[in-house]
PDB file of N, CA and C in Angstrom:
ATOM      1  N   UNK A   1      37.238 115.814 114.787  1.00  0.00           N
ATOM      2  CA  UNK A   1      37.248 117.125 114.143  1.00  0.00           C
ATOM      3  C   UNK A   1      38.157 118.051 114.954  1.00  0.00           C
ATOM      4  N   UNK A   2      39.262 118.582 114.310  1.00  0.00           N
ATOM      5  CA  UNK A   2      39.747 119.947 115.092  1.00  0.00           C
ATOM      6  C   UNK A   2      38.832 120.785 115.371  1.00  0.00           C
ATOM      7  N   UNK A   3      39.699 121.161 116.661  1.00  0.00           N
ATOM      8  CA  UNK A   3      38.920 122.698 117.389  1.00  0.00           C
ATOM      9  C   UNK A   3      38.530 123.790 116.934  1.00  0.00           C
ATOM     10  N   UNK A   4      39.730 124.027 115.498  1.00  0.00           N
ATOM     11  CA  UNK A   4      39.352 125.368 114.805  1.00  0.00           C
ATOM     12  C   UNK A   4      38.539 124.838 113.861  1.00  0.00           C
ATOM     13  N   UNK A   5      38.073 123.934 113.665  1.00  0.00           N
ATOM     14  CA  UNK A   5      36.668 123.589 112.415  1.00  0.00           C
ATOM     15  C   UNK A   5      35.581 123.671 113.569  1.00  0.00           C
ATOM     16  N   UNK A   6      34.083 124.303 111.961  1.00  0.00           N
ATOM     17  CA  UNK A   6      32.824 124.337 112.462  1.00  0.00           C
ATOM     18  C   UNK A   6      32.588 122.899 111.972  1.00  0.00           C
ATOM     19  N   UNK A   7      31.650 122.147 112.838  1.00  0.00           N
ATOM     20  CA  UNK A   7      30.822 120.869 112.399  1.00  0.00           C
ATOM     21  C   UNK A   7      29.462 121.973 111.950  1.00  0.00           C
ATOM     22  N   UNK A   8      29.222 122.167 110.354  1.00  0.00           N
ATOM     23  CA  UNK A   8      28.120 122.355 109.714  1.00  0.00           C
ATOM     24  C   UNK A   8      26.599 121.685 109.765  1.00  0.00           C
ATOM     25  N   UNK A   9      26.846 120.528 110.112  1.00  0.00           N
ATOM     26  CA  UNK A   9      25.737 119.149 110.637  1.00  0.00           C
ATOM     27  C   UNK A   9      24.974 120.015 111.420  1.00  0.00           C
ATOM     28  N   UNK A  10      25.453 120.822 112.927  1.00  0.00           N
ATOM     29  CA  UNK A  10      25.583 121.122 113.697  1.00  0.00           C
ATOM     30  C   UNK A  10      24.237 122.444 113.631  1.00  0.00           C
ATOM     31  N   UNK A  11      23.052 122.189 113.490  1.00  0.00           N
ATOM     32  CA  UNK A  11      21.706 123.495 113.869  1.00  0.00           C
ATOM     33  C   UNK A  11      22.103 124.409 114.182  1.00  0.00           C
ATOM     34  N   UNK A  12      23.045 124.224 116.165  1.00  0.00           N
ATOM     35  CA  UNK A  12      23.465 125.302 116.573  1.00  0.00           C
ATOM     36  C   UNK A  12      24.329 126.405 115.879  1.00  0.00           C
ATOM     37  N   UNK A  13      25.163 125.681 115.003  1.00  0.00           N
ATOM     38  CA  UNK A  13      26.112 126.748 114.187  1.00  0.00           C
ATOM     39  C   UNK A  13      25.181 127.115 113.257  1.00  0.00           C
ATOM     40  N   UNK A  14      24.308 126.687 112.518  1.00  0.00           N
ATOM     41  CA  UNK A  14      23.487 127.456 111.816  1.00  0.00           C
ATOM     42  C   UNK A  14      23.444 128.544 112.093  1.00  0.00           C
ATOM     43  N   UNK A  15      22.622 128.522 113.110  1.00  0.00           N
ATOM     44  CA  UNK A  15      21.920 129.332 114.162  1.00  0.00           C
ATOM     45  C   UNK A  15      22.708 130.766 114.480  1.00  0.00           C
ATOM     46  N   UNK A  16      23.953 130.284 114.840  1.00  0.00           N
ATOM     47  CA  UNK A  16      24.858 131.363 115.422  1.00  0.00           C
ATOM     48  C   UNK A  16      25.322 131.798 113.866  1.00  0.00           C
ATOM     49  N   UNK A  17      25.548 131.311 113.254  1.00  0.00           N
ATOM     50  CA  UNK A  17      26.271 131.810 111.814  1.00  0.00           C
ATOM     51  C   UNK A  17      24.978 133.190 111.261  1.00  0.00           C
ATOM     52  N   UNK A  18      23.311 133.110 111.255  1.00  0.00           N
ATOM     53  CA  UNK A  18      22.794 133.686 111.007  1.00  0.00           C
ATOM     54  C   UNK A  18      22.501 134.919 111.682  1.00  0.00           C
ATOM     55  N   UNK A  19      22.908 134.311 112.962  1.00  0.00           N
ATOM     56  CA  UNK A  19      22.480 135.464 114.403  1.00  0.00           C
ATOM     57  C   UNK A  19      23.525 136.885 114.382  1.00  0.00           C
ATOM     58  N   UNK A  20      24.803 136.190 113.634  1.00  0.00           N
ATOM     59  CA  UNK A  20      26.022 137.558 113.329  1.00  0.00           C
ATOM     60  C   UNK A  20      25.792 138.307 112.768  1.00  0.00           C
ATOM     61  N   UNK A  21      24.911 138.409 111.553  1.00  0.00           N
ATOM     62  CA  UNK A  21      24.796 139.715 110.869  1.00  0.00           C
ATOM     63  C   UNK A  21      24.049 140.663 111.670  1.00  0.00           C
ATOM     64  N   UNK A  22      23.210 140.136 113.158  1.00  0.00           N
ATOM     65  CA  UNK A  22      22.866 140.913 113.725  1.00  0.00           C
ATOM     66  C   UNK A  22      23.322 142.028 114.704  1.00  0.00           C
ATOM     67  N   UNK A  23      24.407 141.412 114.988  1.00  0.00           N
ATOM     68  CA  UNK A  23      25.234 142.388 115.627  1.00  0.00           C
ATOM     69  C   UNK A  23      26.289 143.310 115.101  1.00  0.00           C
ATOM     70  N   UNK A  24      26.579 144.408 115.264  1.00  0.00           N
ATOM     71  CA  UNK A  24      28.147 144.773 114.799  1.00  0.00           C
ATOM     72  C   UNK A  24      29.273 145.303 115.902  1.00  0.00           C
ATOM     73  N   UNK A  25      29.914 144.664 115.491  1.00  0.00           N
ATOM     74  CA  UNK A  25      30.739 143.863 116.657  1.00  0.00           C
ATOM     75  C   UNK A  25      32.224 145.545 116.653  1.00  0.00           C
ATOM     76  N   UNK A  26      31.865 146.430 115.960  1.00  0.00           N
ATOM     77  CA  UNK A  26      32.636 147.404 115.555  1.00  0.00           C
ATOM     78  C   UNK A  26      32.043 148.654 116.392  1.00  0.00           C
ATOM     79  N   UNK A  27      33.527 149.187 116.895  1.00  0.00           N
ATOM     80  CA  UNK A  27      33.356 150.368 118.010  1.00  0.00           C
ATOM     81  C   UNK A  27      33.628 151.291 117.796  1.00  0.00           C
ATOM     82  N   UNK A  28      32.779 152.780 117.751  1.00  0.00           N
ATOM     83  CA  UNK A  28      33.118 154.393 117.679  1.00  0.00           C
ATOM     84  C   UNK A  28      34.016 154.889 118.964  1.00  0.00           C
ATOM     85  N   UNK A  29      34.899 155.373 118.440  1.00  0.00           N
ATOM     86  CA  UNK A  29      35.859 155.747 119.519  1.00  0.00           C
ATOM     87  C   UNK A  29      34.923 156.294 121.058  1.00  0.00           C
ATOM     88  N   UNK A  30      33.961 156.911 120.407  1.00  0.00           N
ATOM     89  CA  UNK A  30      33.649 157.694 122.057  1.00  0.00           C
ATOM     90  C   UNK A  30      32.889 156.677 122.523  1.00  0.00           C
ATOM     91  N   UNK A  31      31.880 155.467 121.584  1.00  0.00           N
ATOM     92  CA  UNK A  31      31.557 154.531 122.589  1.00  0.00           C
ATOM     93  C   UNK A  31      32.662 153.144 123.719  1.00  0.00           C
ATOM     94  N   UNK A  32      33.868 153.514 122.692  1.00  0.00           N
ATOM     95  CA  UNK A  32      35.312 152.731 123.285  1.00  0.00           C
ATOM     96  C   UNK A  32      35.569 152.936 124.607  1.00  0.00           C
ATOM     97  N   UNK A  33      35.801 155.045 124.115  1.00  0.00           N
ATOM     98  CA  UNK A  33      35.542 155.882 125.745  1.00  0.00           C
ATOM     99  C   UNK A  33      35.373 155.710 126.736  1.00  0.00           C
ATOM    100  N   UNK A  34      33.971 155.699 126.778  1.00  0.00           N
ATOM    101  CA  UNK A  34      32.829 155.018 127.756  1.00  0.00           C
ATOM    102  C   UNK A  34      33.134 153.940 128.152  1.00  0.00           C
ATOM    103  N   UNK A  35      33.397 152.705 127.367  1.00  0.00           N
ATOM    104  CA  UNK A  35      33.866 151.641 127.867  1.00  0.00           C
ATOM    105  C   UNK A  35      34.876 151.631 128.984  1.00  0.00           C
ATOM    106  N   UNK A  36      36.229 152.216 128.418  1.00  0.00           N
ATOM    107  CA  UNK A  36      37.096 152.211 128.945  1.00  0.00           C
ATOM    108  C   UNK A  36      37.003 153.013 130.432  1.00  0.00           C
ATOM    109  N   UNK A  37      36.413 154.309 129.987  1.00  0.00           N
ATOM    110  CA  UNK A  37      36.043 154.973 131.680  1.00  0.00           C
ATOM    111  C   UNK A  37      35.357 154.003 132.631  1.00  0.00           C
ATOM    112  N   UNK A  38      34.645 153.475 132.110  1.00  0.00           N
ATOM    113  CA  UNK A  38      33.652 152.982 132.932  1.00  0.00           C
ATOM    114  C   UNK A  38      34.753 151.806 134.097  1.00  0.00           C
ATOM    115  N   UNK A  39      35.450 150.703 132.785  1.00  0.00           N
ATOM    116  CA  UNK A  39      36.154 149.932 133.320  1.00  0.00           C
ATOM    117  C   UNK A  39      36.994 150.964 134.638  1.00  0.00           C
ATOM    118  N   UNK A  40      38.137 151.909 134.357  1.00  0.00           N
ATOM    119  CA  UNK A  40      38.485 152.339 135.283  1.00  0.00           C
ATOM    120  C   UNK A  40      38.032 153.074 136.438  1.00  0.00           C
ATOM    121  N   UNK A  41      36.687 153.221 136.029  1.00  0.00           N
ATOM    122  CA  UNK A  41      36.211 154.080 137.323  1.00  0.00           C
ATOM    123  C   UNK A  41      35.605 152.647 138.404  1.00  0.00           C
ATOM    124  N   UNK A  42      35.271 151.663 137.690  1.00  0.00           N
ATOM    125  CA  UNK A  42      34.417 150.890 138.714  1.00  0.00           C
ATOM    126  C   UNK A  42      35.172 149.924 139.455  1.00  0.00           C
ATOM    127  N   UNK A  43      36.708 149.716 140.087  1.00  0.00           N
ATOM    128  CA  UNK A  43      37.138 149.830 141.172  1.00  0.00           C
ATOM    129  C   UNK A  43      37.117 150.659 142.526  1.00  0.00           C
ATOM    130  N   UNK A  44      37.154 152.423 141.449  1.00  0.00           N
ATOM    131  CA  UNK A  44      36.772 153.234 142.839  1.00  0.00           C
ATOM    132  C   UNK A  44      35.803 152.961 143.354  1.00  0.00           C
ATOM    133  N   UNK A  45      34.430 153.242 142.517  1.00  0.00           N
ATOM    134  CA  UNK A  45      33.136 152.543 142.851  1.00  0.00           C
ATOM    135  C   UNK A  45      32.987 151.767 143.674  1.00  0.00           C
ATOM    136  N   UNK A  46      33.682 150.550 143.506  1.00  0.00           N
ATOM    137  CA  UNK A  46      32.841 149.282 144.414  1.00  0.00           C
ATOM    138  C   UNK A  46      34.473 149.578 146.154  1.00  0.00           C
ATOM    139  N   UNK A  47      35.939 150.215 146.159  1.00  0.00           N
ATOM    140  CA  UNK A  47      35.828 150.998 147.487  1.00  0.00           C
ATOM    141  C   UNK A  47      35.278 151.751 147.764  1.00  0.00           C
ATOM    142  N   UNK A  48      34.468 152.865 146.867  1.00  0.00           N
ATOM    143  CA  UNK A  48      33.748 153.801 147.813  1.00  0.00           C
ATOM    144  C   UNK A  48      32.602 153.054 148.405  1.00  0.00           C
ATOM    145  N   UNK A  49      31.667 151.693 148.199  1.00  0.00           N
ATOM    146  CA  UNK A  49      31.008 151.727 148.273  1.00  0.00           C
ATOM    147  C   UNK A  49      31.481 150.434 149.747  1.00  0.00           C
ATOM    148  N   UNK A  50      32.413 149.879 149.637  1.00  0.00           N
ATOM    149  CA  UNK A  50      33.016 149.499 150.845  1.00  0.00           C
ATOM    150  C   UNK A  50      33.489 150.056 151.799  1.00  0.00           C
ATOM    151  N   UNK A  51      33.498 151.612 151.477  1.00  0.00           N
ATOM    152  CA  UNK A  51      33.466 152.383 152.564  1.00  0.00           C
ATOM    153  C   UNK A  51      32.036 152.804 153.298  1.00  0.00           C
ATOM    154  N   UNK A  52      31.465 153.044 152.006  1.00  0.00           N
ATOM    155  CA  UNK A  52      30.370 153.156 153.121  1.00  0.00           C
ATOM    156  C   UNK A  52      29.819 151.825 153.901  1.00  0.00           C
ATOM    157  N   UNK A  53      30.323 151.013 153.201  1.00  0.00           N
ATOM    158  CA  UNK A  53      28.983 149.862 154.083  1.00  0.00           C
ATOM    159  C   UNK A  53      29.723 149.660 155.458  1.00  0.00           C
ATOM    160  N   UNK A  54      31.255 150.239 155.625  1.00  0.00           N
ATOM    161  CA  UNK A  54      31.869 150.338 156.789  1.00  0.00           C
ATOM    162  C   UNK A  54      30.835 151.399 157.865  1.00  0.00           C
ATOM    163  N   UNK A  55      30.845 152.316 157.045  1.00  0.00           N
ATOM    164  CA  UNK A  55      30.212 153.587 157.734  1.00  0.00           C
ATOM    165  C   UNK A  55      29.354 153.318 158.268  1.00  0.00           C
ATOM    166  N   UNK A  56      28.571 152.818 157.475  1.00  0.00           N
ATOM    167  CA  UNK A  56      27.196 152.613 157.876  1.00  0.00           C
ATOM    168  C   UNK A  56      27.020 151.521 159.159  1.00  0.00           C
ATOM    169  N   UNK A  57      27.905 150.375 158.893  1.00  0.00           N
ATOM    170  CA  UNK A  57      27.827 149.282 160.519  1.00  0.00           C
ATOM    171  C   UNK A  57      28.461 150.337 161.555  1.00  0.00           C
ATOM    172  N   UNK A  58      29.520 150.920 161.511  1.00  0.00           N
ATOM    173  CA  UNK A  58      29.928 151.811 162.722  1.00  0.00           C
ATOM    174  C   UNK A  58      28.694 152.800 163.312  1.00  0.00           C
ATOM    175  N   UNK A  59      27.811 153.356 162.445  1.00  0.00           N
ATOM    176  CA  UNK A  59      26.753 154.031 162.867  1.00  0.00           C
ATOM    177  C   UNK A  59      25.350 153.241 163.106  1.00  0.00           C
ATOM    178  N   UNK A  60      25.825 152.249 163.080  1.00  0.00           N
ATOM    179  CA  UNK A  60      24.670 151.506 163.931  1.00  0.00           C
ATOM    180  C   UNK A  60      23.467 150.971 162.898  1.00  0.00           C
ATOM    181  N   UNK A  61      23.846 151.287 161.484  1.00  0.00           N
ATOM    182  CA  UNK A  61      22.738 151.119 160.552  1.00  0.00           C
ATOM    183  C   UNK A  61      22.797 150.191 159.647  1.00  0.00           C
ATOM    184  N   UNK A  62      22.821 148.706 161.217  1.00  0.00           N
ATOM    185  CA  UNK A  62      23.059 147.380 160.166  1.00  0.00           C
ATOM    186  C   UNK A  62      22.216 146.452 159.180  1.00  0.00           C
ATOM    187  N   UNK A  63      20.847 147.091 159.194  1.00  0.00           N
ATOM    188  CA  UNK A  63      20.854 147.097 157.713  1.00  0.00           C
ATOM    189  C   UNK A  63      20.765 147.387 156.385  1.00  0.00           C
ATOM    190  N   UNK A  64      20.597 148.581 156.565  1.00  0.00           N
ATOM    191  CA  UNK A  64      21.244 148.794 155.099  1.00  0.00           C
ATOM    192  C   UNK A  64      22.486 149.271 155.064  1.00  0.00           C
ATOM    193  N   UNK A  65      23.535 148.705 155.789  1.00  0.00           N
ATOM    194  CA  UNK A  65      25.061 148.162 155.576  1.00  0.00           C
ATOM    195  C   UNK A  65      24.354 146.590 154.733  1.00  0.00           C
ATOM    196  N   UNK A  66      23.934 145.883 155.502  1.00  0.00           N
ATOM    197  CA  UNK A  66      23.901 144.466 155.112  1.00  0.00           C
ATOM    198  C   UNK A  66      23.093 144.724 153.849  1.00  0.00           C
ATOM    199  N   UNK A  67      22.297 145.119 153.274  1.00  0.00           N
ATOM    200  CA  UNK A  67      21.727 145.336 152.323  1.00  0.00           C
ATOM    201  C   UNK A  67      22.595 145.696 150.703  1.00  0.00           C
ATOM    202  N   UNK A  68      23.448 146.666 151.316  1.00  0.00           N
ATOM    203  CA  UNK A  68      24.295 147.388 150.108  1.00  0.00           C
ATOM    204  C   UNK A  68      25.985 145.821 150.160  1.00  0.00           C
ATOM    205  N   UNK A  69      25.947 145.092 151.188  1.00  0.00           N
ATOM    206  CA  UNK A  69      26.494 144.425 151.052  1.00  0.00           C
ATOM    207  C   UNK A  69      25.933 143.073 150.258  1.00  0.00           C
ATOM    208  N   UNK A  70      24.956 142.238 150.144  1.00  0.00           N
ATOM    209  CA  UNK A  70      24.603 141.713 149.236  1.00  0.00           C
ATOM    210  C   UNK A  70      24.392 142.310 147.947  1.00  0.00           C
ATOM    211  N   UNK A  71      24.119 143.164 147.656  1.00  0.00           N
ATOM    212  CA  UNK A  71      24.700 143.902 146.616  1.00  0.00           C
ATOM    213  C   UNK A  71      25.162 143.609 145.653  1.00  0.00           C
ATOM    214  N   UNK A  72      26.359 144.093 146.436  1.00  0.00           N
ATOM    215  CA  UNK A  72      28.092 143.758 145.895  1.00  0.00           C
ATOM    216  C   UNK A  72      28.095 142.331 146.122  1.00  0.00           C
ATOM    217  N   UNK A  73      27.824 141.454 146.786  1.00  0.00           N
ATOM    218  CA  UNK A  73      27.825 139.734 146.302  1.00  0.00           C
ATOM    219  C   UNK A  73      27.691 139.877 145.054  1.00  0.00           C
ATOM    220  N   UNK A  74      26.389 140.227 144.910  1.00  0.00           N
ATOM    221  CA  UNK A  74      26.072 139.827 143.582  1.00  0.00           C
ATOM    222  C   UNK A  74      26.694 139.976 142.342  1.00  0.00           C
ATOM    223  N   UNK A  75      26.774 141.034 142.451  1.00  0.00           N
ATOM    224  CA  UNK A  75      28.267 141.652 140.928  1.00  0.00           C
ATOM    225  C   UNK A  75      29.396 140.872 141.344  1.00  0.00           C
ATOM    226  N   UNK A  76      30.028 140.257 142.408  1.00  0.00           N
ATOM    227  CA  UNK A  76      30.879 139.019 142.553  1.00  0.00           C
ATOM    228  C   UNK A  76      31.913 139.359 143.530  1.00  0.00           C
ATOM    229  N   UNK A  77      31.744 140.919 144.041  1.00  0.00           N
ATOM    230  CA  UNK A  77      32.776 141.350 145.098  1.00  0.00           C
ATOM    231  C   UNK A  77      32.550 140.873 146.474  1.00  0.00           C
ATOM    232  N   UNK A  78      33.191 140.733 146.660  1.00  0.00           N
ATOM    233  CA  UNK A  78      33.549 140.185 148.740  1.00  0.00           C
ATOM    234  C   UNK A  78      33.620 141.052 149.390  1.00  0.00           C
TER     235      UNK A  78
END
């Protein structure tokens, strides 16, 4: 079967074929907005927040430096 065909056989596509009308996949400009701010602001975000966890080991307050640094693991930053 090509890649761009659904196998119908297939439950899972059922499944997902019914599950779409649940969503709407269509965006109001100011919720776009938001999107888009968000995307550009959350680089500054995660340096400001590598600044502080600098700050914070220079002042002696290693852990919650180490704390706000697993953190940021988690969302996937180094």
């Amino acid at each position: 079967m090509p890649k761009n065909e659904v196998d119908l056989n297939d439950p899972l596509n059922w499944f997902i074929a019914d599950s779409m009308d649940d969503y709407d996949v269509r965006l109001n400009p100011e919720t776009a907005k938001e999107l888009v701010h968000r995307h550009t602001g959350y680089p500054k975000l995660v340096s400001a927040l590598k600044e502080a966890i600098e700050a914070l080991k220079q002042a002696g307050q290693i852990d919650k430096a180490e704390s706000l640094s697993s953190r940021l693991k988690e969302l996937g930053e180094s």
